[in-house]
C-alpha atoms as a PDB file:
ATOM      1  CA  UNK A   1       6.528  -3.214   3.103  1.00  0.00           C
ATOM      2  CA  UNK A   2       8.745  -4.381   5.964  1.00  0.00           C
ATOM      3  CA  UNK A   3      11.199  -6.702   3.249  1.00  0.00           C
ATOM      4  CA  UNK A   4      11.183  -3.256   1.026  1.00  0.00           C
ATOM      5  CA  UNK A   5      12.042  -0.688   3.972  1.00  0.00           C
ATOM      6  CA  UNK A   6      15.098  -3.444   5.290  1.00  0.00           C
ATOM      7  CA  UNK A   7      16.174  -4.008   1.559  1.00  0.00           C
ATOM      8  CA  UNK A   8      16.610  -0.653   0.859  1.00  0.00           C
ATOM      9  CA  UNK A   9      18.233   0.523   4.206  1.00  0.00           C
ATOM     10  CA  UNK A  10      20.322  -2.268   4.002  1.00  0.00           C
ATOM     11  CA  UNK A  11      21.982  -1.235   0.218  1.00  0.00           C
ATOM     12  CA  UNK A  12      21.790   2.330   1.658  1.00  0.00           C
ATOM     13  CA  UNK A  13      24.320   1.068   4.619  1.00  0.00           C
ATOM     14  CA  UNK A  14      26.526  -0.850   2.496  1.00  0.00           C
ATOM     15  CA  UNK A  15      26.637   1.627  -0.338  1.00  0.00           C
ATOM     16  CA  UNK A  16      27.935   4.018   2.865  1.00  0.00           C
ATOM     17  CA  UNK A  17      30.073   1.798   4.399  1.00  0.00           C
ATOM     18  CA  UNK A  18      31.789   1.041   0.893  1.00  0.00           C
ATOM     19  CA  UNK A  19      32.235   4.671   0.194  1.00  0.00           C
ATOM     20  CA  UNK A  20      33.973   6.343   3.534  1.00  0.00           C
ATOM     21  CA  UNK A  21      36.567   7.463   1.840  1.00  0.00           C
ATOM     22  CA  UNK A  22      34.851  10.231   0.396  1.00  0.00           C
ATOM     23  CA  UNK A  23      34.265  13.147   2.277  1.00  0.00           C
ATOM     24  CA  UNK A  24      31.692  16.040   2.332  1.00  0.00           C
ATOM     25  CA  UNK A  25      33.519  18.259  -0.061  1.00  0.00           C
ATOM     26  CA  UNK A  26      32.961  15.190  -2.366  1.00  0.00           C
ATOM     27  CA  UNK A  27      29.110  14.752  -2.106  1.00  0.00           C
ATOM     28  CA  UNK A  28      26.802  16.480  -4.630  1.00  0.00           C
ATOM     29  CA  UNK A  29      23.702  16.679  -3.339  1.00  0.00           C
ATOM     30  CA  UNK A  30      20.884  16.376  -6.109  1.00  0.00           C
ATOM     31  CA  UNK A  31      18.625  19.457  -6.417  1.00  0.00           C
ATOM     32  CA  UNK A  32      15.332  17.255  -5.587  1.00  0.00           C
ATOM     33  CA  UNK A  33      16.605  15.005  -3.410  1.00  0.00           C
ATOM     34  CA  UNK A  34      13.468  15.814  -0.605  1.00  0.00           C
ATOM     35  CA  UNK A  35      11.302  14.789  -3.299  1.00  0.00           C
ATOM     36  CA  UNK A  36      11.018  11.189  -3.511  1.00  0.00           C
ATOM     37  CA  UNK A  37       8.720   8.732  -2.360  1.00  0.00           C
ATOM     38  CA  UNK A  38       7.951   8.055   1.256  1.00  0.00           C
ATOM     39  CA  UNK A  39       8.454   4.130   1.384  1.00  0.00           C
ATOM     40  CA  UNK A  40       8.914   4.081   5.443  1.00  0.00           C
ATOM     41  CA  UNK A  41       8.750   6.050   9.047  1.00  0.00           C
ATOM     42  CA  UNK A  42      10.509   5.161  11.930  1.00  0.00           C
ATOM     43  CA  UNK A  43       9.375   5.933  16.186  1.00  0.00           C
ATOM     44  CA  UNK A  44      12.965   6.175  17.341  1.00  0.00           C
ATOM     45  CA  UNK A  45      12.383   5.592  20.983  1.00  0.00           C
ATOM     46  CA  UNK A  46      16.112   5.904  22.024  1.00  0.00           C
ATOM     47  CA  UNK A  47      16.729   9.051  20.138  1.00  0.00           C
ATOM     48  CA  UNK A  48      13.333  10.984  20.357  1.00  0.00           C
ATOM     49  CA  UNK A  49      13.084  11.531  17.124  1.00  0.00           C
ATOM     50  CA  UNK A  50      10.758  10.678  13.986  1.00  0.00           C
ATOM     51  CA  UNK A  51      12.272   9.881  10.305  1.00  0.00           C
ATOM     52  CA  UNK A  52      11.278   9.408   7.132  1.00  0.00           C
ATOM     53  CA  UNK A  53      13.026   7.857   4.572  1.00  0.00           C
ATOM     54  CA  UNK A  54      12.654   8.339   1.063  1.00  0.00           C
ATOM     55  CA  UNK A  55      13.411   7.007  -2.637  1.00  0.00           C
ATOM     56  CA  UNK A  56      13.993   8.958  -5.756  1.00  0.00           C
ATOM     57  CA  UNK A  57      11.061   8.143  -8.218  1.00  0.00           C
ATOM     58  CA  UNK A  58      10.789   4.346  -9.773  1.00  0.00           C
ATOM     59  CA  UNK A  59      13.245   2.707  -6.928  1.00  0.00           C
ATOM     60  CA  UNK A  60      10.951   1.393  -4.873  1.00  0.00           C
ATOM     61  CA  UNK A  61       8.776   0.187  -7.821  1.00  0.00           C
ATOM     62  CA  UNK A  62      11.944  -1.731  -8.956  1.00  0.00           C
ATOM     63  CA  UNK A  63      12.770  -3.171  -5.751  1.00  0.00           C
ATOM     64  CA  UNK A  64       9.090  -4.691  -5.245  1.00  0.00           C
ATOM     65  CA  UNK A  65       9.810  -5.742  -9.081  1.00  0.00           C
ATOM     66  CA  UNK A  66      13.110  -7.583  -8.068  1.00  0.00           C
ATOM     67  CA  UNK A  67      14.389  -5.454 -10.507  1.00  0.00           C
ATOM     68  CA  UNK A  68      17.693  -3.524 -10.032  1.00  0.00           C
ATOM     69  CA  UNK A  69      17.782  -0.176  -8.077  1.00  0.00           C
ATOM     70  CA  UNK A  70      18.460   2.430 -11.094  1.00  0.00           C
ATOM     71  CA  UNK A  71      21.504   4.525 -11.918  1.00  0.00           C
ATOM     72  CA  UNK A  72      21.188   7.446 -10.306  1.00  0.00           C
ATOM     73  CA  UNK A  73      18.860   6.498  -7.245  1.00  0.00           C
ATOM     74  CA  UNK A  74      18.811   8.548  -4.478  1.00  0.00           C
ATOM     75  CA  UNK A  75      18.290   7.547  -1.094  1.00  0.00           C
ATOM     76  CA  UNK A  76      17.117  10.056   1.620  1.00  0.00           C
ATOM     77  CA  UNK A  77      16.964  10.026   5.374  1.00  0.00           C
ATOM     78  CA  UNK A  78      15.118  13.231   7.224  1.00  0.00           C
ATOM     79  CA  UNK A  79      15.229  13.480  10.952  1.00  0.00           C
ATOM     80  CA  UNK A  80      12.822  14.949  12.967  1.00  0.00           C
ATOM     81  CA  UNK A  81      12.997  16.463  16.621  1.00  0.00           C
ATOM     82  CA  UNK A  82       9.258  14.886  17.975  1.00  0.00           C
ATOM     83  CA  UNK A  83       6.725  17.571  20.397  1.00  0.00           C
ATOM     84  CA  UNK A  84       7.571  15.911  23.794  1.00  0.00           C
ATOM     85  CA  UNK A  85       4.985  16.063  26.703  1.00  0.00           C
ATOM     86  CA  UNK A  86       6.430  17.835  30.587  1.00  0.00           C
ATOM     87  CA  UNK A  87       7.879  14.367  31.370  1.00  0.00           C
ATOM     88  CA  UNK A  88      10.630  14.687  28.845  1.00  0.00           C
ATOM     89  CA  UNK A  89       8.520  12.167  26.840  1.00  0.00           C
ATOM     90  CA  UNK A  90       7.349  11.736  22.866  1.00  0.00           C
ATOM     91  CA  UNK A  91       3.682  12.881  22.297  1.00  0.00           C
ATOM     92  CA  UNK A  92       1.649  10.472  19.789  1.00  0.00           C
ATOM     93  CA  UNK A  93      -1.030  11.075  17.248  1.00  0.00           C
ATOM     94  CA  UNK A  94      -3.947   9.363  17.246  1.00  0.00           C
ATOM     95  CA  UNK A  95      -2.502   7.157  15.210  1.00  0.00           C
ATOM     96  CA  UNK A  96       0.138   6.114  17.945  1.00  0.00           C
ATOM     97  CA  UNK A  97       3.193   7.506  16.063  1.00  0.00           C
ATOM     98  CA  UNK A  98       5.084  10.456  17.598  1.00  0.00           C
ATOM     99  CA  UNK A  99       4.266  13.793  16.488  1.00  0.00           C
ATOM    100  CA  UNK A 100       7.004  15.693  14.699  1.00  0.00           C
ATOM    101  CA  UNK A 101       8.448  18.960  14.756  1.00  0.00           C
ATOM    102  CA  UNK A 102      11.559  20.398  13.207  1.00  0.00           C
ATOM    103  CA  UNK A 103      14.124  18.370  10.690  1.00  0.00           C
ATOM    104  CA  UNK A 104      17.645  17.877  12.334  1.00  0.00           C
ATOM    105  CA  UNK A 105      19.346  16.568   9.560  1.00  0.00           C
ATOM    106  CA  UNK A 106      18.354  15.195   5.985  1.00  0.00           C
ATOM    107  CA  UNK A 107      21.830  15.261   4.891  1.00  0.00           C
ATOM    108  CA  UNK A 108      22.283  11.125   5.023  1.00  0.00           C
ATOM    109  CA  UNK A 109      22.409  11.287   0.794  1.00  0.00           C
ATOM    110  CA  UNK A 110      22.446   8.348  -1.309  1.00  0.00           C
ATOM    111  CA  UNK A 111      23.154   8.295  -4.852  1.00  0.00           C
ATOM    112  CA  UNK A 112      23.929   5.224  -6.911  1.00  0.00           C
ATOM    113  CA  UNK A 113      26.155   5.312  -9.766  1.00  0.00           C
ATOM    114  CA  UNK A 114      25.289   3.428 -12.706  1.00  0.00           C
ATOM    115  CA  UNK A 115      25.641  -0.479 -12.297  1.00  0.00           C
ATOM    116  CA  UNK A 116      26.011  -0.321  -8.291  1.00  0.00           C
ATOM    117  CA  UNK A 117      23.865  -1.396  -5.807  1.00  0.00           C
ATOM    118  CA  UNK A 118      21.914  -4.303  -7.504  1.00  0.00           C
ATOM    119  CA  UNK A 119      18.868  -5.451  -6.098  1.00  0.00           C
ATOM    120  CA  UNK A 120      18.810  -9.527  -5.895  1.00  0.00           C
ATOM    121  CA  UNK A 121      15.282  -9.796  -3.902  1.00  0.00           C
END
């Protein structure tokens, strides 16, 4: 799951960083793009803040597949403010993981256009 999560944040960096030129009047943002799948979550100590990170439907399958990531893919990152305790500090679940609150941003979009961003794992 670890190989998956660094696979796909890593295309989802270099897909960014290959694309600066474009600004925000030049993003669409895809009607559904909250509604992927959930392939990792992230305790960001030095931040405070919880995120999820999702996948349109049938990338992550053809990542684990070593398949190519498909046209249109969409990549998502939400941020979350966390509930923090008197002390300034995160609280945790029982699980250990810090206990979210409100999104600060989900606006770190991905999409792929067709034949970009080939998986090769």
């Amino acid at each position: 799951m670890k190989t998956l999560a660094a696979a796909l944040c890593g295309i989802g960096a270099a897909a960014i960083a290959a694309n600066t030129a474009a600004g925000p009047e030049k993003i669409k943002y895809p009607a559904d793009y909250l509604k992927g799948t959930l392939y990792q979550t992230l305790d960001r100590h030095d931040t405070k803040q919880y995120r999820e990170l999702y996948a349109s439907p049938g990338v992550v399958e053809a990542v684990r597949a070593g398949k190519p990531i498909p046209s249109g893919a969409v990549l998502t990152l939400v941020q979350w403010s966390v509930h923090l305790d008197a002390n300034g500090m995160p609280l945790k679940d029982s699980n250990g993981r810090f206990m979210k609150k409100d999104i600060l941003a989900h606006g770190r979009i991905l999409r792929a256009p067709a034949g970009a961003l080939v998986a090769t794992w």
